[in-house]
Protein backbone atom coordinates (compact mmCIF):
# COMPACT_ATOMS: atom_id res chain seq x y z
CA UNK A 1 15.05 10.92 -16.05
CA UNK A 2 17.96 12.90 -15.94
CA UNK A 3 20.24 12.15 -13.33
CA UNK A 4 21.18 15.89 -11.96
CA UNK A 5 16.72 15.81 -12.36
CA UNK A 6 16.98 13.21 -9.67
CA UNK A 7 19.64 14.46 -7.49
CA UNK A 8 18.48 16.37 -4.60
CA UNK A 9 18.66 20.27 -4.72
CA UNK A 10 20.90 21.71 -1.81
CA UNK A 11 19.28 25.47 -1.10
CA UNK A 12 21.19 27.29 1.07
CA UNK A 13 19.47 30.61 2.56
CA UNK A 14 22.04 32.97 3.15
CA UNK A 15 21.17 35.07 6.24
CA UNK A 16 22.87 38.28 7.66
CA UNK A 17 22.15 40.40 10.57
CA UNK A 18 18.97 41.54 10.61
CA UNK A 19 17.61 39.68 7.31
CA UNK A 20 13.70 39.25 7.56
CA UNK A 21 12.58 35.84 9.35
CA UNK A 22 9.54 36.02 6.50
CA UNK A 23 11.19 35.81 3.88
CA UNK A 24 13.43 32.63 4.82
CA UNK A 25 11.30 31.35 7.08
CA UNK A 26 8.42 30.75 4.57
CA UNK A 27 10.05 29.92 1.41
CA UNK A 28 11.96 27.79 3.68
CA UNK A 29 8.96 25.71 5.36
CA UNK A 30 7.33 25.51 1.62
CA UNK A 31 10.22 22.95 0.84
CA UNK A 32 10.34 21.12 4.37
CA UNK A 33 6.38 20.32 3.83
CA UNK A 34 7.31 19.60 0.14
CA UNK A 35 9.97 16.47 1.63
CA UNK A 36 7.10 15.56 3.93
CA UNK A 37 4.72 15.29 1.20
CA UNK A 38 7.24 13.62 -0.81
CA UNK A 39 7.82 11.24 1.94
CA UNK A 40 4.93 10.18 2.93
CA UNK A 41 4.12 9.32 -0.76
CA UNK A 42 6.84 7.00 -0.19
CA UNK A 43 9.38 9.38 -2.70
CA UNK A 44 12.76 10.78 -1.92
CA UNK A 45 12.86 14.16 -0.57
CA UNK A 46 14.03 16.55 -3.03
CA UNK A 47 15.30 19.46 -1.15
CA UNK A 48 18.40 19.79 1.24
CA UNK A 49 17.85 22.93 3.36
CA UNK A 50 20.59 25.00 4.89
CA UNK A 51 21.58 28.02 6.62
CA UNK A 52 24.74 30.04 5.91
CA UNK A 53 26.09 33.38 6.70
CA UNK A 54 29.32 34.87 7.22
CA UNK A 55 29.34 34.72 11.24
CA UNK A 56 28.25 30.96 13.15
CA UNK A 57 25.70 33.34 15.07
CA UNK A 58 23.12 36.21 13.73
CA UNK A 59 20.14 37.62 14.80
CA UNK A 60 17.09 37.49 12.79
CA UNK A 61 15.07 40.67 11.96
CA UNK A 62 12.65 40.01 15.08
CA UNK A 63 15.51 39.70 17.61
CA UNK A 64 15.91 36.11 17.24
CA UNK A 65 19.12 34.92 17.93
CA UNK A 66 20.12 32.24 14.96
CA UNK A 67 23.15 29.64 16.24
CA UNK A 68 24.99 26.96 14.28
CA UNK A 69 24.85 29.01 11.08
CA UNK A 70 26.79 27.16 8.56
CA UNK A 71 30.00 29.07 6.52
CA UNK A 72 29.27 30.36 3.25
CA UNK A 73 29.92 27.19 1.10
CA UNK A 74 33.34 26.86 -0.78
CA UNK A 75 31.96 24.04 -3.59
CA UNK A 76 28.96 22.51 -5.08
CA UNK A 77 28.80 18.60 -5.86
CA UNK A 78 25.70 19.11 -7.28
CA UNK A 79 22.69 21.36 -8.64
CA UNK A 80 21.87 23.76 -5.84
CA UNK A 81 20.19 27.23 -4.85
CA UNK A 82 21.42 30.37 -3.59
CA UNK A 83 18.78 32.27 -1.55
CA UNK A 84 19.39 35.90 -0.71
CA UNK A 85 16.32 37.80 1.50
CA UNK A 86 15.67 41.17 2.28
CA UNK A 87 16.53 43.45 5.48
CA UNK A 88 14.66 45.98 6.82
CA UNK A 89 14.83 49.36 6.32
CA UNK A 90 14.35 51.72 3.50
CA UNK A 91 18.02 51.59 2.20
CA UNK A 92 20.29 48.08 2.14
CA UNK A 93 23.18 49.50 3.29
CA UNK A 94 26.56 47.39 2.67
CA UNK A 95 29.20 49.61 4.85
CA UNK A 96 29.49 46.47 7.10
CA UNK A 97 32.17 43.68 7.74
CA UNK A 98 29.37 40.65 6.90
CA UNK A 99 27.71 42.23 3.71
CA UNK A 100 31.07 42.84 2.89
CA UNK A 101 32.11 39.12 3.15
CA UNK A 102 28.65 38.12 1.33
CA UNK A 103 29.31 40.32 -1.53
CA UNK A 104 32.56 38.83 -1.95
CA UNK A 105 31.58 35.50 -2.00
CA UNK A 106 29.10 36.45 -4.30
CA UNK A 107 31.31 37.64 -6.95
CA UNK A 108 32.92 34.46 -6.60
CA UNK A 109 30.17 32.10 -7.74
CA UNK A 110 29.01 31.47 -11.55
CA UNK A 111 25.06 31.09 -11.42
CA UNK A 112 23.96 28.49 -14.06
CA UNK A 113 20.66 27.26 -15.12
CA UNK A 114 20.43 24.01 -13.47
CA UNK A 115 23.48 24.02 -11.51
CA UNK A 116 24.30 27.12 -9.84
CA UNK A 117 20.74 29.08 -9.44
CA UNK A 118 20.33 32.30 -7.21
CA UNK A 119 16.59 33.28 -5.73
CA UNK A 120 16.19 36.73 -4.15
CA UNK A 121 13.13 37.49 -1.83
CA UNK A 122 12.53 41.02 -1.31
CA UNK A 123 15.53 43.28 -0.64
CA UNK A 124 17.99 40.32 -1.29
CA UNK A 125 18.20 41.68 -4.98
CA UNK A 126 19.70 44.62 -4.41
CA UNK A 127 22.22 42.14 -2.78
CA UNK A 128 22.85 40.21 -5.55
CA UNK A 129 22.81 44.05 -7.55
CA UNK A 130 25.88 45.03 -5.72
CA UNK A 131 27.40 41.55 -6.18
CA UNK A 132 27.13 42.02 -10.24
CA UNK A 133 25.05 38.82 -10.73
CA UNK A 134 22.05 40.75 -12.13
CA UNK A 135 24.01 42.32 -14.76
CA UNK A 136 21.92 41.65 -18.22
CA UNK A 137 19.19 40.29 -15.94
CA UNK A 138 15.41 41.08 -15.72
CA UNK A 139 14.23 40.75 -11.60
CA UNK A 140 11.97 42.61 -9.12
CA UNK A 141 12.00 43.10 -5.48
CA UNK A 142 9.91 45.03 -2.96
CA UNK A 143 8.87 47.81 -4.54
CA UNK A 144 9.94 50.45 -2.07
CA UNK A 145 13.91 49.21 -3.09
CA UNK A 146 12.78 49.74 -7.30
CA UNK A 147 14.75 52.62 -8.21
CA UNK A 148 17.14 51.73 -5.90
CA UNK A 149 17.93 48.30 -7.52
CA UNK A 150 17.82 50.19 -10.85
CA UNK A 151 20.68 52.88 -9.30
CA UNK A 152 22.68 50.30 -8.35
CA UNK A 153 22.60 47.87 -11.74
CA UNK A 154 21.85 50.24 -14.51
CA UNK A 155 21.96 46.72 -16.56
CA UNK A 156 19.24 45.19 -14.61
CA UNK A 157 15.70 45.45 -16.17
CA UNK A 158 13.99 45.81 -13.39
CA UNK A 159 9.94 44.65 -13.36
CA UNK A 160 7.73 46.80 -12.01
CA UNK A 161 4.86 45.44 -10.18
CA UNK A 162 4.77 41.52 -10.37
CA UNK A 163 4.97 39.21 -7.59
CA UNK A 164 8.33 37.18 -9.23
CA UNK A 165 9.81 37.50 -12.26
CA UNK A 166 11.79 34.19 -14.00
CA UNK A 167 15.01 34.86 -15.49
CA UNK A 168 16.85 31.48 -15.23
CA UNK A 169 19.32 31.03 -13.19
CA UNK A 170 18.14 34.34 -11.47
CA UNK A 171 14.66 34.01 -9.79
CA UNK A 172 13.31 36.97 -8.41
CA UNK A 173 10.42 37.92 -6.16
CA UNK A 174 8.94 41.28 -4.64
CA UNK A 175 9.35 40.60 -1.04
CA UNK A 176 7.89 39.08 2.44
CA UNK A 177 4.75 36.86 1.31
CA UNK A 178 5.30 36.50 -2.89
CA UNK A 179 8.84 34.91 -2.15
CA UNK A 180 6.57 32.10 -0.77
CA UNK A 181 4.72 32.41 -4.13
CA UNK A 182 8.45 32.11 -5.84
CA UNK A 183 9.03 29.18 -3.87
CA UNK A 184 5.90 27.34 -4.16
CA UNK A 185 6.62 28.17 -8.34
CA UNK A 186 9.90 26.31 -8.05
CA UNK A 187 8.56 23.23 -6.02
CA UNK A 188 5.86 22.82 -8.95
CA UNK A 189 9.03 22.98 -11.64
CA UNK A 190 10.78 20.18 -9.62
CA UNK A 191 7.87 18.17 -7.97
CA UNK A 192 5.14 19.12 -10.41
CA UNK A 193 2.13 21.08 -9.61
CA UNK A 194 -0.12 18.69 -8.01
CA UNK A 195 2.81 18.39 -5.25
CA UNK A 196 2.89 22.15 -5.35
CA UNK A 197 -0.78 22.55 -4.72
CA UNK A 198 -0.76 20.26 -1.68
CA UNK A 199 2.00 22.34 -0.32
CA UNK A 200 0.07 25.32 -0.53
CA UNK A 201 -2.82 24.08 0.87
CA UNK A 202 -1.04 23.04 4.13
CA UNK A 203 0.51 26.17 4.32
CA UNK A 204 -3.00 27.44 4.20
CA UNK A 205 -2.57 29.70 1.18
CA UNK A 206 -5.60 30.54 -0.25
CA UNK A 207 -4.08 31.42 -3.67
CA UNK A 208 -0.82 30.65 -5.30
CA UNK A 209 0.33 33.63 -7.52
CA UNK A 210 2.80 33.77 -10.90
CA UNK A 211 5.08 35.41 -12.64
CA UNK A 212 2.25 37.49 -14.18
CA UNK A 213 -0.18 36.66 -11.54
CA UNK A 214 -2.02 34.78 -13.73
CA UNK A 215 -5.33 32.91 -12.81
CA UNK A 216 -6.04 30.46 -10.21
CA UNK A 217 -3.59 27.03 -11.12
CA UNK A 218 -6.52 24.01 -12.02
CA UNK A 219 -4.53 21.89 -9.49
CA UNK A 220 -5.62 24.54 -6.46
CA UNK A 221 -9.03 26.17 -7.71
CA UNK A 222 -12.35 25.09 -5.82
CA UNK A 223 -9.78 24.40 -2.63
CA UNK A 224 -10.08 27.57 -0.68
CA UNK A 225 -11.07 25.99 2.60
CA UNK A 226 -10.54 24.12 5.14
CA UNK A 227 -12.77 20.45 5.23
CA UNK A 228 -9.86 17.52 5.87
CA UNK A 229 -11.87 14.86 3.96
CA UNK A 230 -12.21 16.75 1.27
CA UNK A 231 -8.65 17.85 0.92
CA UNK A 232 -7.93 14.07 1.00
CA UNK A 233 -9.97 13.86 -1.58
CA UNK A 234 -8.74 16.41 -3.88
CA UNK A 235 -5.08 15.43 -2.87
CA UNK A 236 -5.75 11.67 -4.42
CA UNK A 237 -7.71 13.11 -7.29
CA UNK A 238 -4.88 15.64 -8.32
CA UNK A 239 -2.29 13.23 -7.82
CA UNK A 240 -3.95 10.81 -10.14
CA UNK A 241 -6.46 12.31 -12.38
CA UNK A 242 -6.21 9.67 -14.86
CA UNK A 243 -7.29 6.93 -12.71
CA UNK A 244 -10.33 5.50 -12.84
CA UNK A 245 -12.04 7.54 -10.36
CA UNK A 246 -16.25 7.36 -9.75
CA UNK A 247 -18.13 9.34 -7.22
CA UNK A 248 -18.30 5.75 -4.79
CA UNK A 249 -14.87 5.59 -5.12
CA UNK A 250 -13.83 9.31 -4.17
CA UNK A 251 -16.44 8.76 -0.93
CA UNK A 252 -13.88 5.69 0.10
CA UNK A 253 -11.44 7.98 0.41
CA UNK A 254 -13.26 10.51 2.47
CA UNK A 255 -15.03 7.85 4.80
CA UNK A 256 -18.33 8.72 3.40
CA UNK A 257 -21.29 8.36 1.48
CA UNK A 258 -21.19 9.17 -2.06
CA UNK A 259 -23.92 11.25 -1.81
CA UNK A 260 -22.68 13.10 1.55
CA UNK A 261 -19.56 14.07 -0.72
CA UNK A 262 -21.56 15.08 -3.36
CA UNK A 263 -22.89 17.89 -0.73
CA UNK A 264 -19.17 18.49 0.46
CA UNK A 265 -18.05 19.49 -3.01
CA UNK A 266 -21.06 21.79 -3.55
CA UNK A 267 -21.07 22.78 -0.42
CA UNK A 268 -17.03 23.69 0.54
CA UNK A 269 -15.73 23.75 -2.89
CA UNK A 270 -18.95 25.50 -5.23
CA UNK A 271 -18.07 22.68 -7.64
CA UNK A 272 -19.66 18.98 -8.39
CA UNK A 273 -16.99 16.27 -7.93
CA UNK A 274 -17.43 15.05 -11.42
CA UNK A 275 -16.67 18.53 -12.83
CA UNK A 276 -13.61 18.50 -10.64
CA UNK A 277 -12.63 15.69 -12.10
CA UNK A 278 -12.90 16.42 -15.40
CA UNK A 279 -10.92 19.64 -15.10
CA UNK A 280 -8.16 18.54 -13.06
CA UNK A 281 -7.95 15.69 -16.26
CA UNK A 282 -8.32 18.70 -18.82
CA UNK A 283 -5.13 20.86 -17.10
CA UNK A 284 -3.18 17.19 -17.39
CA UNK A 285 -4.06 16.85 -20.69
CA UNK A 286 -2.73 20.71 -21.25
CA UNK A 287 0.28 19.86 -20.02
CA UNK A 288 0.74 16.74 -21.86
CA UNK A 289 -0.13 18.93 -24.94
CA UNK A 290 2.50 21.62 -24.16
CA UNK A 291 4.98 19.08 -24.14
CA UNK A 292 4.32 17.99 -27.57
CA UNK A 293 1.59 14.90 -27.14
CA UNK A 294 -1.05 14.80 -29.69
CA UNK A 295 -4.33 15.29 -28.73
CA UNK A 296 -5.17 11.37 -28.36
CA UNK A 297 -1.79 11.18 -26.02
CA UNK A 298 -3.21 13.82 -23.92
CA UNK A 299 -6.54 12.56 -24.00
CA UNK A 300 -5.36 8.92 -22.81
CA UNK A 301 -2.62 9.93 -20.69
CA UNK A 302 -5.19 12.56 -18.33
CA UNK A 303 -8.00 9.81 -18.05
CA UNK A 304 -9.82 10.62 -20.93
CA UNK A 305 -11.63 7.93 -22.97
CA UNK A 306 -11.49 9.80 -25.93
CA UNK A 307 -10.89 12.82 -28.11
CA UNK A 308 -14.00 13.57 -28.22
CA UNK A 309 -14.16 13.87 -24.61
CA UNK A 310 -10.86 16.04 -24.36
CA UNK A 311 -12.84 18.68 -26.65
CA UNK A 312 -15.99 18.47 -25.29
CA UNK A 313 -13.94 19.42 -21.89
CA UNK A 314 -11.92 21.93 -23.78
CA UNK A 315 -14.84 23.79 -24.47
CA UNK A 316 -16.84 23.30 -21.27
CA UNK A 317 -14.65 24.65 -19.48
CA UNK A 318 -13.63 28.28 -21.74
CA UNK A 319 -10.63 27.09 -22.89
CA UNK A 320 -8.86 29.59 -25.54
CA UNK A 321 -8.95 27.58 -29.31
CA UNK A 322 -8.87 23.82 -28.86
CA UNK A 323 -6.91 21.16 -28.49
CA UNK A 324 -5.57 20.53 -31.72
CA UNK A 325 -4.42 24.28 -32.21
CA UNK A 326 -2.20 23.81 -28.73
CA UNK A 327 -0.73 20.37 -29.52
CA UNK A 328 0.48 22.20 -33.07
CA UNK A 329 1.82 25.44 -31.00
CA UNK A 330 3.81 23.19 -28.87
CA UNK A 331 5.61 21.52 -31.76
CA UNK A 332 6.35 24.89 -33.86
């Protein structure tokens, strides 16, 4: 692996007077439970979280008084995020000493894919608008702020009606919940998505959403509630769906009976564990595919014992043309 891959990502939330506790405070406790999980799988964390403004002291949107605030940082040793969140009110006003110093700063820094990347929640685009940094840009925010994001950077193509819109190094999201969405997006490019699902699921949310709010990730469907044991189930599964998992063996994990978890999986998650199985292997084995395997890599690699068994999946399950026809796409 790369080494800038493995070093950790500093994020620093900037935060100024008034700035919306939701949309740091989430995005923000999506990465601390991402470390835990991390952690406790006996990885290094991969985030460093910090808070910066141009004061020591702010107060958050709710009244909460915020101490300790680190300065708005004058290098980077390594790859790192800028995150900018919204502030109430149905104009961002910037007639003020510490938006003043923020913008500044801003216009200072050279945003780079894998280095230097900025994420805006909400309101925090038309931030980074007046900074210049989403000139030749596409990016969203709430969409109350729309045409006033598109007044302020006529070279912005701004995106209607999506939750977050990808732009590398410029990461965008609509506001208050989706820049959780955003966040939990970005864990799953760093972490991968069986890390990001389990993040989401302790955050309790019932479904993550994309860039084109696409359908339910593989790695989260049939988990919208709230049994333990059988999250500790599907945690193990997703993290290893090529193991050689068996019905007996997914009850040890649970502290059950096979045929008690059987129930469980009908019963909490509409779905037999089998099936689950064999469509958490079939999204490994698309992602395999996507990143150029053939289809007997991808078969082998998800847990598959064959091709055969990769198709017969394939088309089990709905999926568009087969497996072939996306292992070719990938390499064109």
């Amino acid at each position: 692996m790369d080494l800038q891959q493995q070093q950790p990502i500093r994020v620093v939330f900037v935060l100024l007077p008034g700035s919306l506790v939701l949309d740091w405070a989430g995005p923000a406790e999506a990465l601390r439970i991402a470390n835990q999980r991390l952690r406790a799988a006996g990885q290094p964390e991969r985030f460093e979280i910090e808070f910066a403004s141009p004061r020591p002291t702010s107060i958050g949107s709710v009244g909460v008084v915020l101490a300790g605030l680190a300065p708005l940082p004058t290098q980077w040793n390594g790859p790192a995020w800028v995150v900018l969140v919204g502030l109430p009110g149905d104009f961002i006003a910037i007639d003020n000493a510490e938006t003043q110093d923020l913008l500044h700063w801003l216009r200072g820094q050279r945003f780079e894919r894998g280095r230097l990347e900025l994420v805006t929640v909400c309101a925090g685009a038309l931030l980074a608008a007046h900074a210049g940094a989403l000139s030749g840009c596409r990016a969203t925010t709430h969409h109350h702020h729309l045409d006033e994001l598109r007044a302020v950077e006529p070279r912005c193509d701004v995106v209607a009606n999506r939750v977050f819109v990808i732009d590398p190094p410029v990461y965008s999201s609509a506001g208050v919940t989706t820049g959780i969405d955003l966040m939990l997006h970005r864990i799953a490019d760093v972490c991968g998505e069986a890390l990001a699902a389990q993040v989401a699921q302790t955050m309790v949310v019932a479904q993550r959403r994309g860039p084109h709010d696409p359908e339910l990730s593989p790695f989260l469907a049939y988990r919208n509630h709230l049994h333990a044991a059988l999250h500790r189930v599907q945690d193990a599964v997703s993290e290893q769906p090529q193991a050689d998992w068996s019905v007996p063996r997914m009850a040890e994990v649970a502290h059950t009976s096979a045929r008690h978890l059987t129930r469980l999986f009908v019963e909490h998650a509409g779905v037999a564990p089998l099936a689950y199985l064999r469509r958490l292997r079939l999204a490994a084995a698309q992602l395999a595919l996507a990143s150029g395997a053939s289809v007997t890599r991808a078969a082998e690699i998800s847990g598959f014992g064959s091709d055969t068994q990769l198709r017969r999946a394939w088309h089990q399950f709905g999926l568009p043309g087969s497996p072939s026809a996306s292992s070719s796409l990938s390499k064109a």
